[in-house]
Structures are given as C-alpha cells and as structure tokens.
C-alpha atoms as a PDB file:
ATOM      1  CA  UNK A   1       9.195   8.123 -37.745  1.00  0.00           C
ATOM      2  CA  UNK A   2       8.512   4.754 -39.784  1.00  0.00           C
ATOM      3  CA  UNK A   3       9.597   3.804 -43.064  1.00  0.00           C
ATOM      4  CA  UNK A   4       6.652   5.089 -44.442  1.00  0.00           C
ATOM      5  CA  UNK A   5       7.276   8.884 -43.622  1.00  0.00           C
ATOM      6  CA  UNK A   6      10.331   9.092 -45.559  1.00  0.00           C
ATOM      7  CA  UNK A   7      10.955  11.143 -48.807  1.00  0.00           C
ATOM      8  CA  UNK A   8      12.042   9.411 -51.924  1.00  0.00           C
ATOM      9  CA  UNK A   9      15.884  10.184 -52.035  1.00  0.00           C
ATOM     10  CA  UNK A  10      15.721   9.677 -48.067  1.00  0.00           C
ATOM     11  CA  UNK A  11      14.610   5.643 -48.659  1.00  0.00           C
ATOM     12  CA  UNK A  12      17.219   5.221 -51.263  1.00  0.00           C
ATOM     13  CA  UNK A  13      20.027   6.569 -48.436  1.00  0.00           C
ATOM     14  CA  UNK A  14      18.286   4.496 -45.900  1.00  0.00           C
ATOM     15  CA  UNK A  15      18.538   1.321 -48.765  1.00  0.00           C
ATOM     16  CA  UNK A  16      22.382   1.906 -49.608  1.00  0.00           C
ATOM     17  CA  UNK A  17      23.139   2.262 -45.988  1.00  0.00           C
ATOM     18  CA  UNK A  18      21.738  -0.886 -44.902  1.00  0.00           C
ATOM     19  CA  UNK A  19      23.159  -2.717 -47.695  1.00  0.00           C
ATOM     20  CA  UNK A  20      26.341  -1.052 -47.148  1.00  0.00           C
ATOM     21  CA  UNK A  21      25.643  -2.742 -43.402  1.00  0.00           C
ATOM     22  CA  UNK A  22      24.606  -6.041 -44.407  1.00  0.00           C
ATOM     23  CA  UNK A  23      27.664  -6.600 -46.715  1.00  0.00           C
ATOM     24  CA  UNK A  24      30.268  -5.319 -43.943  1.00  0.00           C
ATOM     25  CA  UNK A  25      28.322  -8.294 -41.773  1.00  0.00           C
ATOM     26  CA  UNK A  26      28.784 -10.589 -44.119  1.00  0.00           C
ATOM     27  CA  UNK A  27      32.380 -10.175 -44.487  1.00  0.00           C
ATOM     28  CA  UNK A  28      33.073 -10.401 -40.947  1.00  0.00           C
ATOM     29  CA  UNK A  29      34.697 -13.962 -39.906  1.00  0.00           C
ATOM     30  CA  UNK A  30      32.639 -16.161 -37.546  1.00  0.00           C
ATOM     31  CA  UNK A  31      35.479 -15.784 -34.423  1.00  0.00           C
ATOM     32  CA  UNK A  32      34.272 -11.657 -35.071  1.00  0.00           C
ATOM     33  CA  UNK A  33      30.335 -12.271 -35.277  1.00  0.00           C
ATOM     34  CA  UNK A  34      30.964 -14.541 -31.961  1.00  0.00           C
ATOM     35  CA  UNK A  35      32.706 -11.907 -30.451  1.00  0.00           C
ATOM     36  CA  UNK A  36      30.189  -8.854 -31.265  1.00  0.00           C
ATOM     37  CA  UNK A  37      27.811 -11.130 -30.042  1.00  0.00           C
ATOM     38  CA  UNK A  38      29.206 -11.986 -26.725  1.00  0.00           C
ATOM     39  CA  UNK A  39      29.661  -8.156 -26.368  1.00  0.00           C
ATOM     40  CA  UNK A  40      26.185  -7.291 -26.897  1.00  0.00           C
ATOM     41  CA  UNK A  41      24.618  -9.498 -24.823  1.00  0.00           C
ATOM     42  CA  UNK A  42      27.137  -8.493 -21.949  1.00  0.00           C
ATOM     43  CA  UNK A  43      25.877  -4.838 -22.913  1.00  0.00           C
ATOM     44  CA  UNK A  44      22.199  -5.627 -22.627  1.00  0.00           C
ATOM     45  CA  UNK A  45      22.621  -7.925 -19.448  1.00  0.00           C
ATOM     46  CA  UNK A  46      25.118  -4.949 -17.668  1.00  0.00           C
ATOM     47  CA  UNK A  47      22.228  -2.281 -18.872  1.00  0.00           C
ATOM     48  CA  UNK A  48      19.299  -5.046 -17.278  1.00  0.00           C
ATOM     49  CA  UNK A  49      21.114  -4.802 -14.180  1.00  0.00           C
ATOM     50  CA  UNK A  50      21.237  -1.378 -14.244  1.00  0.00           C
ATOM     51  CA  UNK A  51      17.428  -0.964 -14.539  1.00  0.00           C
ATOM     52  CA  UNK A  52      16.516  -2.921 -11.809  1.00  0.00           C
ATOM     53  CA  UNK A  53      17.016  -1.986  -8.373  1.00  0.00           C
ATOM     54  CA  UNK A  54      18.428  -3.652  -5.759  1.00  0.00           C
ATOM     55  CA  UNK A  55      15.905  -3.706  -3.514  1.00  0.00           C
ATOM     56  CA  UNK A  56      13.402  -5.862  -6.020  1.00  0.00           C
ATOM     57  CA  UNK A  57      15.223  -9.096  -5.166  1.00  0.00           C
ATOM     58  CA  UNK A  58      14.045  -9.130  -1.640  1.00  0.00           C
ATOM     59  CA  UNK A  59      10.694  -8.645  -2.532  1.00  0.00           C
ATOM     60  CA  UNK A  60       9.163 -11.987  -2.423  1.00  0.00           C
ATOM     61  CA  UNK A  61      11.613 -12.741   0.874  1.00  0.00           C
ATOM     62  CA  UNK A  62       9.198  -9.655   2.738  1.00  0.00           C
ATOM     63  CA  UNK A  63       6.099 -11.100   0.844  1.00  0.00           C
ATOM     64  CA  UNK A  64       7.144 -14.621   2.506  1.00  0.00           C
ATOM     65  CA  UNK A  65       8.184 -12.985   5.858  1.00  0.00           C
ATOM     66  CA  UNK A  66       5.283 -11.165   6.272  1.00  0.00           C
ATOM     67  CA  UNK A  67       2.482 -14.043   5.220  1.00  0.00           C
ATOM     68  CA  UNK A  68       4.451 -15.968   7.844  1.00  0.00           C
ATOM     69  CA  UNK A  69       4.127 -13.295  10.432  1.00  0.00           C
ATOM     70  CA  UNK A  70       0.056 -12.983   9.962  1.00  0.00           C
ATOM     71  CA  UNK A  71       0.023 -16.517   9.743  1.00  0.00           C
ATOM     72  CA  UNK A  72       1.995 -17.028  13.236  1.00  0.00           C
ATOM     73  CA  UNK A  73      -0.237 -13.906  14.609  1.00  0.00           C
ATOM     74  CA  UNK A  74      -3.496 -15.531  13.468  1.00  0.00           C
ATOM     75  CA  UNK A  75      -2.451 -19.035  15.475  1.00  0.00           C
ATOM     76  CA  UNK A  76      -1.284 -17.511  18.677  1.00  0.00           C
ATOM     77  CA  UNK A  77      -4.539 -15.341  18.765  1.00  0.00           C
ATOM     78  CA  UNK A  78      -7.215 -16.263  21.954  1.00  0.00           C
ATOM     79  CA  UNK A  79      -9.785 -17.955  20.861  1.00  0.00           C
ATOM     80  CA  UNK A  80     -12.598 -15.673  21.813  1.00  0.00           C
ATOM     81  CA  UNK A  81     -12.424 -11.869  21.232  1.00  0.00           C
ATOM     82  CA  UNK A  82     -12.630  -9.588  23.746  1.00  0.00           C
ATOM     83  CA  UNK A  83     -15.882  -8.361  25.170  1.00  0.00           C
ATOM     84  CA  UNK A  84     -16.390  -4.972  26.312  1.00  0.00           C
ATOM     85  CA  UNK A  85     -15.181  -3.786  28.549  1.00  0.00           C
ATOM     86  CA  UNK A  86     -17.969  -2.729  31.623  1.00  0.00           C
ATOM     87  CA  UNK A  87     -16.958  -1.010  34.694  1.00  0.00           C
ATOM     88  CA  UNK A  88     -18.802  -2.756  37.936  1.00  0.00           C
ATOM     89  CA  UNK A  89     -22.101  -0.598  38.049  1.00  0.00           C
ATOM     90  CA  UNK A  90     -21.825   0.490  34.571  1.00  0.00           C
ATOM     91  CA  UNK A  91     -25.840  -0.008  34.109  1.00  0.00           C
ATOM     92  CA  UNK A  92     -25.641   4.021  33.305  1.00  0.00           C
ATOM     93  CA  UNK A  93     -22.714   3.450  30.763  1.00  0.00           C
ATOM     94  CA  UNK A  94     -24.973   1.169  29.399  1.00  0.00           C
ATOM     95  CA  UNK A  95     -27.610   2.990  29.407  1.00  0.00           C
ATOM     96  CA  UNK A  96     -25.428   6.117  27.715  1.00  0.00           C
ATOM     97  CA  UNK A  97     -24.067   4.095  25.553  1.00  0.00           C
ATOM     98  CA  UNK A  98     -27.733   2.702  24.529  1.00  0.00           C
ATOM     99  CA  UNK A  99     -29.252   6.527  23.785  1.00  0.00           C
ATOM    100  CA  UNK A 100     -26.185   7.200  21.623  1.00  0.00           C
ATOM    101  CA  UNK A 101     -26.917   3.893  19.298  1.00  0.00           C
ATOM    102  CA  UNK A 102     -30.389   4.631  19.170  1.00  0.00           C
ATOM    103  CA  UNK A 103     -29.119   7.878  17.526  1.00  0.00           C
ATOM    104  CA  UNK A 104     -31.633   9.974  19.991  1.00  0.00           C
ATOM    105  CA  UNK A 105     -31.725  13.840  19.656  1.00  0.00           C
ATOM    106  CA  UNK A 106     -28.747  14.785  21.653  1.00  0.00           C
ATOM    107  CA  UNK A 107     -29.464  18.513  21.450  1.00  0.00           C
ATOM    108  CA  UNK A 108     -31.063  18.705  24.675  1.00  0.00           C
ATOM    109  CA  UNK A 109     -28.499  17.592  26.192  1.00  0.00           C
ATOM    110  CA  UNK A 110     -26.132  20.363  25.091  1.00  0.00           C
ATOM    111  CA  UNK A 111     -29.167  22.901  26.344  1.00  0.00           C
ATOM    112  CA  UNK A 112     -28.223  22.834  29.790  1.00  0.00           C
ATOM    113  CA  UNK A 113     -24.795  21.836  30.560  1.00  0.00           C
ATOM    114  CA  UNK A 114     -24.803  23.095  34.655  1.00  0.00           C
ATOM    115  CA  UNK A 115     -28.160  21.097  34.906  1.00  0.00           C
ATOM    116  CA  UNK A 116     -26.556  18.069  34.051  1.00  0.00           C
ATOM    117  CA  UNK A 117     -23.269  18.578  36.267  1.00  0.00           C
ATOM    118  CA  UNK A 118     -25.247  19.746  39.040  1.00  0.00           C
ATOM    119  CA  UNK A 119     -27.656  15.837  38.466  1.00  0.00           C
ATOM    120  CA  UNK A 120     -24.077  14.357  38.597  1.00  0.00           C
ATOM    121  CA  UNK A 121     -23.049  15.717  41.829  1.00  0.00           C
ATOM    122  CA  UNK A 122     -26.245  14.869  43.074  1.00  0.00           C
ATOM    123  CA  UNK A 123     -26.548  11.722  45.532  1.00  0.00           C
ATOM    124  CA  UNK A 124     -29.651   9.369  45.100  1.00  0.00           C
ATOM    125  CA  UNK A 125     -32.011  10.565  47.205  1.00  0.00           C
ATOM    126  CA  UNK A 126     -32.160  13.859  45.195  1.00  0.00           C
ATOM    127  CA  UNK A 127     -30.553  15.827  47.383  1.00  0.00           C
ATOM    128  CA  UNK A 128     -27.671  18.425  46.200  1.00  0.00           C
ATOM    129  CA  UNK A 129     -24.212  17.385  46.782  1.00  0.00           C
ATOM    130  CA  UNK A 130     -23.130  19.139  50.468  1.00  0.00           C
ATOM    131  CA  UNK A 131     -26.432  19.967  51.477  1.00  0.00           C
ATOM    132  CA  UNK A 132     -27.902  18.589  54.075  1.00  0.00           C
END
C-alpha cells in the first residue's frame, strides 16, 4: 500500500503522525541521536549476520582449493592418453568391435543364439568341439 491508496482523513493521520515524529527527533540531544544511531546499526549488522550462513565464508577457500586440485591433477597427468586396450589376438575383438560402429543389422545375430555358441566352441578347422 503506497501513499497514493490512502483515503483522505487516512493521509491527514499519516501527516500528523509523522510530524508528531519529526518534532520528537528534533528535540532529541545529539549524545541521544548518536546513541539511537549506534543502536541501529548494531541491529542491522547483528540481523546481517543472522542472514548469512556460516558456511558462505568458506566458499571462495573450496573455489581456491578445488582450482588448485584440477590444476595439480592436470600437471601430474601422462602425457599421452591411454590407448585401448587390445588383448594379444584380439583381430576378432576388432573385428566385433568394427560391425558394431558400422551400426550393421544386428538382428541376425539374435536369430540363432546356439548357432553362434556352437561356432565358438568350434576349433579352426571346422570341426565341433570334442569330436573327432
């Protein structure tokens, strides 16, 4: 509610009371006006405190702290990045890992599951695994 809102007979209340205000202030000795004023700037600094928690002091330590830490973690780093990693023989990984990328229909492969374990147990020569 603004000034603006108020009724006639309100403003004139509002107008006596904040003469009635002013002239109290102006009576008041200068060792009093110090004194008021002393006590409500303690009262705003106490409530300032109050607002802000603790915790927002140590901010910009962590900030710090942790620009240090990536920096320390970016300088001990090896130079080179690891490769990946290839078991000895992995041409089929490759290979797998190749048809994947390529995004090749991988339906067929879910078709027939026992094929596929019985190729695995297969040895090179196309023979079955424990036969002959």
């Amino acid at each position: 509610m603004n000034g603006h809102d108020l009724e006639p007979h309100d403003e004139a209340l509002e107008r006596r009371a904040r003469e009635a205000f002013e002239g109290s202030v102006a009576r008041l000795d200068e060792d009093t006006r110090s004194r008021l004023r002393e006590a409500r700037r303690a009262a705003v600094d106490a409530f300032e405190a109050r607002r802000r928690p603790a915790w927002q002091g140590w901010v910009p330590v962590a900030m710090a702290a942790s620009a240090l830490l990536v920096a320390v973690l970016l300088w001990r780093a090896p130079g080179e990045p690891p490769g990946p990693v290839v078991q000895s023989g992995g041409t089929e990984a490759i290979e797998a890992l190749e048809v994947v990328a390529a995004g090749d229909d991988l339906d067929l492969v879910a078709e027939d599951l026992e094929f596929y374990a019985w190729l695995e147990q297969a040895d090179f020569d196309g023979n079955a695994a424990g036969q002959g």
